[in-house]
Protein backbone atom coordinates (compact mmCIF):
# COMPACT_ATOMS: atom_id res chain seq x y z
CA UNK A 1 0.00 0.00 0.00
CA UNK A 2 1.38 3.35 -0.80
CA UNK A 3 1.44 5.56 2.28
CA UNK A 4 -0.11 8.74 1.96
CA UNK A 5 1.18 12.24 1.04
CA UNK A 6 1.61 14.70 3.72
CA UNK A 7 2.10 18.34 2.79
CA UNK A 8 2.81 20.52 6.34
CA UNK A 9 2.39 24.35 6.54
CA UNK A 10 5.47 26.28 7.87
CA UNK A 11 8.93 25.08 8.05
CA UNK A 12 9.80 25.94 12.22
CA UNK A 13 11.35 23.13 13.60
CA UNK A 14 8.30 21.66 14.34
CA UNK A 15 7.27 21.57 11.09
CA UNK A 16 10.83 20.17 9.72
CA UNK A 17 10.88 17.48 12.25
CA UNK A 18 7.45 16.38 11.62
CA UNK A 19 9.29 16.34 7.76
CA UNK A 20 11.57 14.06 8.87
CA UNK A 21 9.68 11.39 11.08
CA UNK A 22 7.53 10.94 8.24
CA UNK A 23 9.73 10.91 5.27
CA UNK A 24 11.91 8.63 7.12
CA UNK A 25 9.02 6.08 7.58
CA UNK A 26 8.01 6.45 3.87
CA UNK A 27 5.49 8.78 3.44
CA UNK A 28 5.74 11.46 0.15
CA UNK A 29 6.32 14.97 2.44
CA UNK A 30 5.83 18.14 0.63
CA UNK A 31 6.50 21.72 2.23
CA UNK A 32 5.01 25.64 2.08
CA UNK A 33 6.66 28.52 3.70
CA UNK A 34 5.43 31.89 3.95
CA UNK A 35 9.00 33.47 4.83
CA UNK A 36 11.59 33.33 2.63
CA UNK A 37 13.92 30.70 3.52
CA UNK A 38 13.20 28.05 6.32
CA UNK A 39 13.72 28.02 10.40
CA UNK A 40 10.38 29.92 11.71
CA UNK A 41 11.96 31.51 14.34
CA UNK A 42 14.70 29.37 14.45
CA UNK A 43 16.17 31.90 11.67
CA UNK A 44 19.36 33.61 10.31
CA UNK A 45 20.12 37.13 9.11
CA UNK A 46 23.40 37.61 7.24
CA UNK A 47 24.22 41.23 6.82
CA UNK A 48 27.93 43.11 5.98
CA UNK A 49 29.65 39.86 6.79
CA UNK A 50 28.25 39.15 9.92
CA UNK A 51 25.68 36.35 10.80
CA UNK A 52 22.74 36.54 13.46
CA UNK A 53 20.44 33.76 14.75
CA UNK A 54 17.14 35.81 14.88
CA UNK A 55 15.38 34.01 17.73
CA UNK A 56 16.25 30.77 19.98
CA UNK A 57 19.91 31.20 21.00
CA UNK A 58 20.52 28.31 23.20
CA UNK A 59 18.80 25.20 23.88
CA UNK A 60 18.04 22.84 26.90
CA UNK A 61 17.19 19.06 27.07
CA UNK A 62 19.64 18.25 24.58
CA UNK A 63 19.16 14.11 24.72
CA UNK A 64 15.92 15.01 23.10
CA UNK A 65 17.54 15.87 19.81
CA UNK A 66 19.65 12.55 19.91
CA UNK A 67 16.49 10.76 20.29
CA UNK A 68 14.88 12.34 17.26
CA UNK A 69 17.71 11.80 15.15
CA UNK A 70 17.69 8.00 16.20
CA UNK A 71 14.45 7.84 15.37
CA UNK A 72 15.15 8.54 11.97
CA UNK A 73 17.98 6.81 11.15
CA UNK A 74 20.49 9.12 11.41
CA UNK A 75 23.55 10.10 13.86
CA UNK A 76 22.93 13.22 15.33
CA UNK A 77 24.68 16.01 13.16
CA UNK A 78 24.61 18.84 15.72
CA UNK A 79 27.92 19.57 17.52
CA UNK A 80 26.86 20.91 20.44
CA UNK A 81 28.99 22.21 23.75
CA UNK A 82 27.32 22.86 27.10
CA UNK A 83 27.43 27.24 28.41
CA UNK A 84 29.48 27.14 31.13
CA UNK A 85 28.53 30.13 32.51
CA UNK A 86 24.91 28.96 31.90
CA UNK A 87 24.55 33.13 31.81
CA UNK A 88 25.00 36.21 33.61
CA UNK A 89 22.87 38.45 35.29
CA UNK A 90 23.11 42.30 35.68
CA UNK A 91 22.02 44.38 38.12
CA UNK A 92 21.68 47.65 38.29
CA UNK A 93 22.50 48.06 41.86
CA UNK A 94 25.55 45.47 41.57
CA UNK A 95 29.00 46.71 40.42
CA UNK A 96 29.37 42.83 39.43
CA UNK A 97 26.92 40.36 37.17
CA UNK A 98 26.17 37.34 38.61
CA UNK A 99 27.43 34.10 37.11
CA UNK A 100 25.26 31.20 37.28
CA UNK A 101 26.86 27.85 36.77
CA UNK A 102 25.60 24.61 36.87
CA UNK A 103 28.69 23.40 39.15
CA UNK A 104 26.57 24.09 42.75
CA UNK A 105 30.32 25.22 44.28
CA UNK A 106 31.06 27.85 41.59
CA UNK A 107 27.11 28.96 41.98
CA UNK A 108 27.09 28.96 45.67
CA UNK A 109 30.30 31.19 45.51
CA UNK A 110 28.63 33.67 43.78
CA UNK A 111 25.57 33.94 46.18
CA UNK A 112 27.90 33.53 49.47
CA UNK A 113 27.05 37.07 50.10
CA UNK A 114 23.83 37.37 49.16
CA UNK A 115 21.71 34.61 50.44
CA UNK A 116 23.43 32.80 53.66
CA UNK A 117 22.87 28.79 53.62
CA UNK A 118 22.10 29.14 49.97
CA UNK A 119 23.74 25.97 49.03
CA UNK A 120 21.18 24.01 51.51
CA UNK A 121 18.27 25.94 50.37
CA UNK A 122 19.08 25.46 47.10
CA UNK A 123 19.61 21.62 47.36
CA UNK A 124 16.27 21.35 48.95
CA UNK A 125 14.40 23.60 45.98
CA UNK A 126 15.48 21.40 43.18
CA UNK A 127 14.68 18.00 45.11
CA UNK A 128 10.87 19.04 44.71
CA UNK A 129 11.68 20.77 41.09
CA UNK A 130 13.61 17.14 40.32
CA UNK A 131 10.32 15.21 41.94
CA UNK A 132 7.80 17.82 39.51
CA UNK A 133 9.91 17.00 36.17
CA UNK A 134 10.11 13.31 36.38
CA UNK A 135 6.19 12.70 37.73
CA UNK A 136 5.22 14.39 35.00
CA UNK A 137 7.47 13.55 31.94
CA UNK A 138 5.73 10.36 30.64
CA UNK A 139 2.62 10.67 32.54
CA UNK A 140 1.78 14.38 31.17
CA UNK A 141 4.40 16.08 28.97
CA UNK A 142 5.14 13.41 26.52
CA UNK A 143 1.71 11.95 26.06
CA UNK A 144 -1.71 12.79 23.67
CA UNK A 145 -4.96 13.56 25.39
CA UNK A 146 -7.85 13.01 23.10
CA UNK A 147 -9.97 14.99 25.74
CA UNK A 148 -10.04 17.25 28.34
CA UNK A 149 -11.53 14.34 30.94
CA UNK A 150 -8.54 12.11 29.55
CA UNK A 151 -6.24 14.76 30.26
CA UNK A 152 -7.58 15.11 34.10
CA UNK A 153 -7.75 11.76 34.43
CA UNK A 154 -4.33 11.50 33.60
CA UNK A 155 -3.29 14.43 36.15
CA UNK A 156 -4.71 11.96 38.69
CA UNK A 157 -1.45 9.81 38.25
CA UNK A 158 0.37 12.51 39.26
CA UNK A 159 1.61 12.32 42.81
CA UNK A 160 -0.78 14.37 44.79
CA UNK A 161 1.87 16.34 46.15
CA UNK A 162 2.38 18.78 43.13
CA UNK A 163 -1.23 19.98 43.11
CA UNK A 164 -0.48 23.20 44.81
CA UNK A 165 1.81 24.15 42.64
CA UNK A 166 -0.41 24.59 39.87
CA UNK A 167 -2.23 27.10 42.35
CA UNK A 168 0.60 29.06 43.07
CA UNK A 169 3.05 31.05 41.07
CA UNK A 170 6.69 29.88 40.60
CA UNK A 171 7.53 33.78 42.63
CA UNK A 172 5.98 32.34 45.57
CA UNK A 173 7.39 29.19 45.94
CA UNK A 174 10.43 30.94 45.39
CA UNK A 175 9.60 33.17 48.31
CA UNK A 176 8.88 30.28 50.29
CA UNK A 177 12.54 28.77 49.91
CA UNK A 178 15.02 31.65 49.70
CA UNK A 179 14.83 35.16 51.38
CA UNK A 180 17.47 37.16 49.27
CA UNK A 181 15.78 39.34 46.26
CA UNK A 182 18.78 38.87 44.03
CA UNK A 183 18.60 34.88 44.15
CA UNK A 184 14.52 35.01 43.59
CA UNK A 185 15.30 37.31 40.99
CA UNK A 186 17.41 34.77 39.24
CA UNK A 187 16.02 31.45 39.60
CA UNK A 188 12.33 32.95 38.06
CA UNK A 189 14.11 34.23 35.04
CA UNK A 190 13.25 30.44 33.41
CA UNK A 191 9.56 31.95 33.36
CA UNK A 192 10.78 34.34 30.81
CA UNK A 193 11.40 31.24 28.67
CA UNK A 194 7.86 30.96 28.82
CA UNK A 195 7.11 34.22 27.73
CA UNK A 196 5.59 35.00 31.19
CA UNK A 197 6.37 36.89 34.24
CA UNK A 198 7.13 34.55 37.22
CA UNK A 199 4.25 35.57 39.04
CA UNK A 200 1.86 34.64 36.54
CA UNK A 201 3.57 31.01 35.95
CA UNK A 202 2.54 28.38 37.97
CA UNK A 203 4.98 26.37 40.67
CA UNK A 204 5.09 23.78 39.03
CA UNK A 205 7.56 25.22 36.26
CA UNK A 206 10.54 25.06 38.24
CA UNK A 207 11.18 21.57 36.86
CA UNK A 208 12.85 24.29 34.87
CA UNK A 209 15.22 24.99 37.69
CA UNK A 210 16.18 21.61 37.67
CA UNK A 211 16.10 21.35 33.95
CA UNK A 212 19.04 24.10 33.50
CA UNK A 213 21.20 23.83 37.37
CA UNK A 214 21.50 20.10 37.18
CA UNK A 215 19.49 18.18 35.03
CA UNK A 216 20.96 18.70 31.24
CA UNK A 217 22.22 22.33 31.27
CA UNK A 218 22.05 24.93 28.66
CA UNK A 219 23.76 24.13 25.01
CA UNK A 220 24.86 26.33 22.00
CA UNK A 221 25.40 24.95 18.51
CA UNK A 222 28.49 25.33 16.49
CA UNK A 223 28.78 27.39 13.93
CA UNK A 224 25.43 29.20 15.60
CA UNK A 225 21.46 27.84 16.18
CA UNK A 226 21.25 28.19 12.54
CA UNK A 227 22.84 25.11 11.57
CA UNK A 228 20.11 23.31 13.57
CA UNK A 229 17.78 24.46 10.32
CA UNK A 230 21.19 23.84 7.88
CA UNK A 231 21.05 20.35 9.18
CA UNK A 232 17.31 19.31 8.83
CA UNK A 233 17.08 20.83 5.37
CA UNK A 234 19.87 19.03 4.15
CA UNK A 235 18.64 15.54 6.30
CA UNK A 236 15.27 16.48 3.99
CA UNK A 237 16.41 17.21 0.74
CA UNK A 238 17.84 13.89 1.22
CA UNK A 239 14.40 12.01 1.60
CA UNK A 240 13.24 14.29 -0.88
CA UNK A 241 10.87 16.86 0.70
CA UNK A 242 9.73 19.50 -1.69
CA UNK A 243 9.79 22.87 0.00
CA UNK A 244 8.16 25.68 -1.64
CA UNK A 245 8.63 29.75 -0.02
CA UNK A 246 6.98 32.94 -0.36
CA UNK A 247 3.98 30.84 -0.24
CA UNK A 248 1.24 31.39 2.47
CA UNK A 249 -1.79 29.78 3.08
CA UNK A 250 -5.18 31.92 3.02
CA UNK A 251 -8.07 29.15 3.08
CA UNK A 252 -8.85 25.58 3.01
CA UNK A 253 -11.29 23.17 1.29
CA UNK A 254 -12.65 20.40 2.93
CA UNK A 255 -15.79 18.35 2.17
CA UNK A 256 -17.00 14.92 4.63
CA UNK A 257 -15.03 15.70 7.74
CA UNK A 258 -11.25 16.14 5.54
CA UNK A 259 -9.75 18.73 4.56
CA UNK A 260 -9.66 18.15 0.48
CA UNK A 261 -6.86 20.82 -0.50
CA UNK A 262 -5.33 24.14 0.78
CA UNK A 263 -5.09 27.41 -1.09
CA UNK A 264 -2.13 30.16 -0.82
CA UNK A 265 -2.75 33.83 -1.48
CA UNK A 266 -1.98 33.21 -5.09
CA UNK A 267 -5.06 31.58 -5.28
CA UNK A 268 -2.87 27.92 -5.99
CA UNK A 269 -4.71 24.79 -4.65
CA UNK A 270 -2.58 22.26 -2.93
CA UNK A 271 -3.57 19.16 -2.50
CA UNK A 272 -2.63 16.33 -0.21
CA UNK A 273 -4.18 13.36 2.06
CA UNK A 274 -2.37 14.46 5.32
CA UNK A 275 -2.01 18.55 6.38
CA UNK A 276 0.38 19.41 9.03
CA UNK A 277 -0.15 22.65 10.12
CA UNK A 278 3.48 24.50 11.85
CA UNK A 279 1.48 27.87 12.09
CA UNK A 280 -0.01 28.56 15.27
CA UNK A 281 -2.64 25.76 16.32
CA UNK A 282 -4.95 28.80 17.71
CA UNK A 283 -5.01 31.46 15.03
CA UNK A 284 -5.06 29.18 12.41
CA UNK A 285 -8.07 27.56 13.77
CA UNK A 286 -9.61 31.09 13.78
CA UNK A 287 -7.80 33.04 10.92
CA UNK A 288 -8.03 30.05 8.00
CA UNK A 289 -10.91 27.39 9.44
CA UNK A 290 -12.85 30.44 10.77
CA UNK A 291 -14.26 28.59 13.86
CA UNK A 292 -16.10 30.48 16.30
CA UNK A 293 -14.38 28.96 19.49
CA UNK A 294 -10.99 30.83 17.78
CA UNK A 295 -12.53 34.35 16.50
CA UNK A 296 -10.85 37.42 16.56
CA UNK A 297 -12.13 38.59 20.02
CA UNK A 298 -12.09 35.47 21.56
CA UNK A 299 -8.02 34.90 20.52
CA UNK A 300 -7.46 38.20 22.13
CA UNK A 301 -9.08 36.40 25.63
CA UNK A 302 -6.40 34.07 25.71
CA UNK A 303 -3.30 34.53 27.16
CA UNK A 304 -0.42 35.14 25.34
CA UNK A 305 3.21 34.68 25.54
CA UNK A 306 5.58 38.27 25.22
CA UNK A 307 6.31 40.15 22.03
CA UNK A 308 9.97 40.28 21.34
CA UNK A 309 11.74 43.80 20.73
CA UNK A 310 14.79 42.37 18.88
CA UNK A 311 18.19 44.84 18.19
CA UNK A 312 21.26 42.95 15.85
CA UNK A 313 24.14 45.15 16.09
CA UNK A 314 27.68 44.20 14.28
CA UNK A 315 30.24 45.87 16.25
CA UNK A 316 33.92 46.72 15.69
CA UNK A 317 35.84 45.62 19.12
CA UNK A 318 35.26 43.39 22.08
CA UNK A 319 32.71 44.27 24.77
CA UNK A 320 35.22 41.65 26.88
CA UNK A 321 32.19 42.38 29.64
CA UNK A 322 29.70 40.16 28.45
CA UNK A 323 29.36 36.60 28.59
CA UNK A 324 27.36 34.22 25.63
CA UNK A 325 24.67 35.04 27.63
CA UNK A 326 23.66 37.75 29.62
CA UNK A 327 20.86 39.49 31.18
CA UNK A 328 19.99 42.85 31.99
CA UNK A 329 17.81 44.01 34.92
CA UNK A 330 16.79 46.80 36.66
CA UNK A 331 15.70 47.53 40.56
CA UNK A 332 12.14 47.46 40.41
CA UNK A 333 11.48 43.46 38.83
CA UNK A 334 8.23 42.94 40.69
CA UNK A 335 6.54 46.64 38.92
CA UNK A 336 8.28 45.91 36.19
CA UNK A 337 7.36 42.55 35.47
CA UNK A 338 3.37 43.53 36.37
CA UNK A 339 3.64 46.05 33.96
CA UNK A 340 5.36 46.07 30.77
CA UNK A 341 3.04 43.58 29.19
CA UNK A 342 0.29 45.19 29.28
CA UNK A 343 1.41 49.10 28.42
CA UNK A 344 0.75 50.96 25.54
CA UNK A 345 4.41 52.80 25.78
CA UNK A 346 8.08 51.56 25.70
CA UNK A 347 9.67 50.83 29.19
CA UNK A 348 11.46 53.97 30.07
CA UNK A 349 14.13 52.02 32.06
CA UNK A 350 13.82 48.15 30.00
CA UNK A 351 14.88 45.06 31.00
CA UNK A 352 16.70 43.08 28.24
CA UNK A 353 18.99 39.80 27.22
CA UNK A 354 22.04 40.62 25.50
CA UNK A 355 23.30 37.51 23.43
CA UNK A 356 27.22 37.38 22.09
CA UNK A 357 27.32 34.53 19.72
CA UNK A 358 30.53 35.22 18.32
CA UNK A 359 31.78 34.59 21.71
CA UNK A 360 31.63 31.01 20.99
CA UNK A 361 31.06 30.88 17.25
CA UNK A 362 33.90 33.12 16.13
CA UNK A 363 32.65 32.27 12.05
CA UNK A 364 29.40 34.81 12.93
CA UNK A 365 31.61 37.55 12.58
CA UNK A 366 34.41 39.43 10.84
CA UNK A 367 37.71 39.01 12.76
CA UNK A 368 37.85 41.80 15.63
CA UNK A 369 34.37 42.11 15.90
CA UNK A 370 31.52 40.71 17.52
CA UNK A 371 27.70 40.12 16.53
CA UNK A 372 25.27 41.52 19.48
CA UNK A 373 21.72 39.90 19.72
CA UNK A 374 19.54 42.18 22.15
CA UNK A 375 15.69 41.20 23.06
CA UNK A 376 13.76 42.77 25.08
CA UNK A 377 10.33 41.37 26.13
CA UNK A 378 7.54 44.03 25.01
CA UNK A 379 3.64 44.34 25.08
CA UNK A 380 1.74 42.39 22.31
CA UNK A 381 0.09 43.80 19.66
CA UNK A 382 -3.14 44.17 21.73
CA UNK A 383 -1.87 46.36 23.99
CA UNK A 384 0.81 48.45 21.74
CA UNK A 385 -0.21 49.22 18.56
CA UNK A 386 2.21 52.16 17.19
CA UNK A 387 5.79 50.91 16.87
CA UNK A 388 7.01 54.73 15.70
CA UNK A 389 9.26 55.19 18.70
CA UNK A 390 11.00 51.64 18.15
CA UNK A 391 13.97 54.14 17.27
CA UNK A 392 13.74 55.87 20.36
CA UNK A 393 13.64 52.48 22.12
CA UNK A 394 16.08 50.91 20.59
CA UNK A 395 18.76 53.80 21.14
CA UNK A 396 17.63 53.36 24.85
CA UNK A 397 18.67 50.29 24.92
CA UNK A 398 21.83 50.75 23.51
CA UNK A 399 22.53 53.33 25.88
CA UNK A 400 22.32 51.69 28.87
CA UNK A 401 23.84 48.70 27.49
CA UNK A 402 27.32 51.06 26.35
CA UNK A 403 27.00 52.22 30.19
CA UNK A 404 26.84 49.43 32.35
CA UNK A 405 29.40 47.46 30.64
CA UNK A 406 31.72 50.11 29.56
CA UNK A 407 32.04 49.89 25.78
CA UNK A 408 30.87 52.33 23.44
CA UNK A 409 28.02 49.98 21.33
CA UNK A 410 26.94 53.16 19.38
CA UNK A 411 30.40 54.49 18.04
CA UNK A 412 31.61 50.91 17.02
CA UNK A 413 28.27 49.62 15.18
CA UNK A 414 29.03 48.78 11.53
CA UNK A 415 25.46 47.33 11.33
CA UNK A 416 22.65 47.70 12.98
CA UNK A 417 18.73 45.73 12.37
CA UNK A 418 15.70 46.52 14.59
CA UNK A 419 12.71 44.29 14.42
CA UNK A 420 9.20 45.04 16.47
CA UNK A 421 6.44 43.04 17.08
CA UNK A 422 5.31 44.41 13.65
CA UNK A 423 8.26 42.95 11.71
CA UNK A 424 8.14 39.49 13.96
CA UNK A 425 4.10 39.49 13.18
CA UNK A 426 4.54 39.76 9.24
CA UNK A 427 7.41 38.14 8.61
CA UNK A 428 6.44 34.68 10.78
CA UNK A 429 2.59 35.17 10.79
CA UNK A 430 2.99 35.40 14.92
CA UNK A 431 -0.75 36.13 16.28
CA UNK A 432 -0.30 40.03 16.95
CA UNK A 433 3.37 39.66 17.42
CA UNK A 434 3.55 37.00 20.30
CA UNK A 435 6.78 35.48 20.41
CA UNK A 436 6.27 32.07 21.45
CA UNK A 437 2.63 31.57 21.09
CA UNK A 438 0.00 30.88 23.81
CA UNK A 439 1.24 31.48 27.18
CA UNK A 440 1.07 28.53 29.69
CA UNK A 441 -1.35 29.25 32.67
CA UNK A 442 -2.87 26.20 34.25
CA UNK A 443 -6.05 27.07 31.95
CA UNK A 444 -3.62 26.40 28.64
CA UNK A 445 -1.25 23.62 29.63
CA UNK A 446 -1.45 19.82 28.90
CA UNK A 447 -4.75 19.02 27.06
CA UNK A 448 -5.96 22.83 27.89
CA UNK A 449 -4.15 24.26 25.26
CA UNK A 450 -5.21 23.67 21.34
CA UNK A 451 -5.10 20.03 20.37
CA UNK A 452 -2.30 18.32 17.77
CA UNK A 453 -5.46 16.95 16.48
CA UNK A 454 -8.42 18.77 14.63
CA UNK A 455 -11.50 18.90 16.48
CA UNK A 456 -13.36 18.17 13.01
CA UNK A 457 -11.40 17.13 10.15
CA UNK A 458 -9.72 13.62 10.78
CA UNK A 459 -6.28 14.30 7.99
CA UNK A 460 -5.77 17.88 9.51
CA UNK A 461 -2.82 17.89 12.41
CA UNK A 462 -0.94 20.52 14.32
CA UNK A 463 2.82 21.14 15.45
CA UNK A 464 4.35 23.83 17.41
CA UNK A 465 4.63 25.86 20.04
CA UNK A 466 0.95 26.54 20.88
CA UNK A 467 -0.19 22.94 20.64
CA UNK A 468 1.23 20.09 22.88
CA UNK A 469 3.16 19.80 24.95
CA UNK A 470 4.64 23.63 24.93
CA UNK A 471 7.03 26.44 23.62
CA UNK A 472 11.09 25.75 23.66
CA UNK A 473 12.93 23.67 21.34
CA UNK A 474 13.17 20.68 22.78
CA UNK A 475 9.39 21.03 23.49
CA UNK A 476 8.45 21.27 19.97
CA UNK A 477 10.79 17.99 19.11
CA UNK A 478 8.61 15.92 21.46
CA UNK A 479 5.35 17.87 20.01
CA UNK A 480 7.18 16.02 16.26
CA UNK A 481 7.01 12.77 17.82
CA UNK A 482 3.16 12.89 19.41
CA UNK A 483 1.83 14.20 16.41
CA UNK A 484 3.81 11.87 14.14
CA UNK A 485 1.92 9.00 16.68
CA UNK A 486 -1.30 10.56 15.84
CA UNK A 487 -0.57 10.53 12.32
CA UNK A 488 0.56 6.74 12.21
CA UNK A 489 -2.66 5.91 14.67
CA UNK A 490 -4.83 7.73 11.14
CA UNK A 491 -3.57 6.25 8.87
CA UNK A 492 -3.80 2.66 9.96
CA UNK A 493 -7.86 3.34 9.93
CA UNK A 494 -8.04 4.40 6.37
């Protein structure tokens, strides 16, 4: 029997991945792309010789990679190399950043000071973050839910322990274990991966903790994030998958509960007997299947992760300061953090992540210099519409960047990008410029957020961050294999 052809919207890793599982086990994989070249957000810019990954810039969970390149047949092409510093953290109050390591004697050295018996407190904090991650792996994270009431029954296997922490936010259980504000400060940044503020992110996310002080680290890529992309494309051209860009979809055709063909804004029909969609599970419900549950008004009800405010500078010089990764904050985190995603003006006094590449991936930029990746987490487009001071902003930015680490980042720029929730919206068809997607309250977690499976049309599957299980790389690799299973489970009915 010939398997069936598959053609998958959008080309983030998600999307590729799904590529690969499938082309691997047989099945005729085509590909459309509204952006130019491939990666979603997992992107590139190359501009006067330098190179910049435009989103993700380091990864966790890294074993989950290996395990999706064993499952198709291949060795692992990634050479990866663990952060050590994981990051460092900026202050404005502290003449010194902060260094966080994973090594718990280099990490309790830097908070000797700050937080007496931190290496106790600390110990005691990731045993219950440990206890969260592996009681729900298998039993929640890496699972489908063909209902909510399958999903809750399936919570019920979860030791009862954890419930409060899907009560209370990830702030307060910080609260609860450590007294100085620095250290609180620094152990909810993970929520930020969520793009959420830790005190609207449950407890139970500081398996995250655990995740990046002892379970697998954080890991860059040689030769930059990019070649993550570099690698899958070439791993699919391979198998032959047919990728077509420029291309977006505007509506689709469907007739006895399948979804017959798709149509781009050129008005081309494409046709298929599997669709994989690697746009956003929510809007596209809404936006292209135009169901009521997912209208305009009622997407703008849901929570949604942080807009990114994204600067690329290409600088003459070393800012010998920074670190891969660094972050910088300001004195007032709580206010701050309450605020800023919900204002209709630019932060006056922003927090921002500052991320050197070229630090470890010398090839990203012309010898003597350095490529700068700056984000700063910014209101949605619900809540700021006008991006005309993105200028203003941006200089901002800059500013206190040259000041607090001593280097002069407008004098030495030879290039300089700045893209706004505007520019992330259009260019990756984010819903109003969210940067990773649904956020992930207790409401939109698990089987609460938008199924990998369509609620009506039995060929028409999702991948991604805002389906199952989550945002984050390594997140959207295990959303690759539980869709693929759903697939496979389809296609041995018809």
């Amino acid at each position: 029997m010939q398997k069936p052809k598959a053609l998958i919207v959008g080309t983030g890793l998600g999307g590729m991945a799904t590529a690969l599982r499938l082309a691997t086990r047989g099945y005729e994989v085509e590909m459309v792309e509204r952006y130019h070249q491939p990666g979603g957000r997992l992107n590139r810019m190359v501009k006067d010789g330098f190179e910049f990954d435009l989103g993700p810039s380091f990864f966790s969970m890294s074993y989950e990679f290996t395990e999706f390149f064993d499952d198709c047949g291949v060795t692992n092409p990634l050479k990866i190399r663990p952060l050590d510093p994981l990051y460092a953290v900026y202050f404005r109050h502290l003449k010194q950043p902060l260094l966080i390591y994973k090594d718990k004697e280099k990490l309790s050295e830097t908070f000797r000071n700050i937080e007496p018996g931190f290496k106790a407190k600390l110990a005691k904090y990731l045993a219950a973050a440990k206890a969260v991650f592996h009681d729900t792996e298998y039993r929640v994270v890496k699972k489908n839910f063909d209902s909510h009431t399958s999903y809750l029954l399936g919570l019920t296997k979860v030791p009862l322990k954890h419930a409060p922490g899907m009560f209370t936010s990830m702030w307060d259980r910080l609260s609860s274990q450590f007294d100085a504000e620095e250290v609180k400060v620094v152990m909810s940044l993970v929520s930020f991966f969520l793009g959420a503020t830790p005190f609207d992110t449950p407890a139970v996310y500081s398996l995250l903790n655990y995740m990046e002080l002892e379970h697998d680290g954080y890991w860059n890529v040689e030769g930059g994030m990019y070649m993550i992309t570099t690698e899958l494309i070439k791993l699919l051209e391979d198998r032959q998958v047919k990728i077509h860009y420029n291309t977006e979809i505007v509506r689709a055709e469907e007739s006895d509960g399948k979804v017959n063909a798709l149509f781009d804004k050129e008005g081309k029909r494409w046709t298929a007997d599997l669709f994989i969609i690697n746009a956003d599970a929510a809007a596209f419900r809404g936006k292209i299947l135009n169901r009521k549950k997912y209208s305009e008004t009622k997407l703008d009800n849901l929570k949604w992760t942080l807009a990114p405010f994204t600067i690329y500078l290409g600088v003459k010089g070393k800012a010998e300061q920074l670190s891969h990764h660094n972050y910088f904050l300001g004195d007032n985190f709580k206010e701050y953090s309450n605020s800023i995603f919900k204002t209709s003006v630019a932060p006056a006094k922003p927090y921002y992540y500052v991320n050197v590449s070229s630090r470890s991936n010398p090839n990203c930029a012309p010898e003597g210099c350095e490529n700068i990746f700056i984000l700063c987490p910014v209101p949605d487009l619900r809540h700021k519409t006008d991006w005309n001071d993105a200028t203003a902003l941006a200089d901002n930015i800059i500013n206190d960047l040259s000041e607090r680490v001593n280097f002069d980042f407008h004098k030495q720029t030879v290039t300089k990008t700045v893209l706004t929730p505007l520019d992330w919206e259009k260019s990756f068809n984010l819903y109003r410029g969210s940067g990773l997607g649904l956020a992930h309250g207790m409401g939109q977690v698990g089987g609460f957020r938008p199924s990998n499976k369509d609620e009506e049309f039995r060929n028409l599957f999702y991948v991604g961050a805002s389906t199952i299980p989550g945002t984050g790389l390594p997140m959207v690799i295990i959303g690759s294999k539980l869709v693929t299973e759903r697939i496979l489970n389809y296609v041995r009915t018809i």
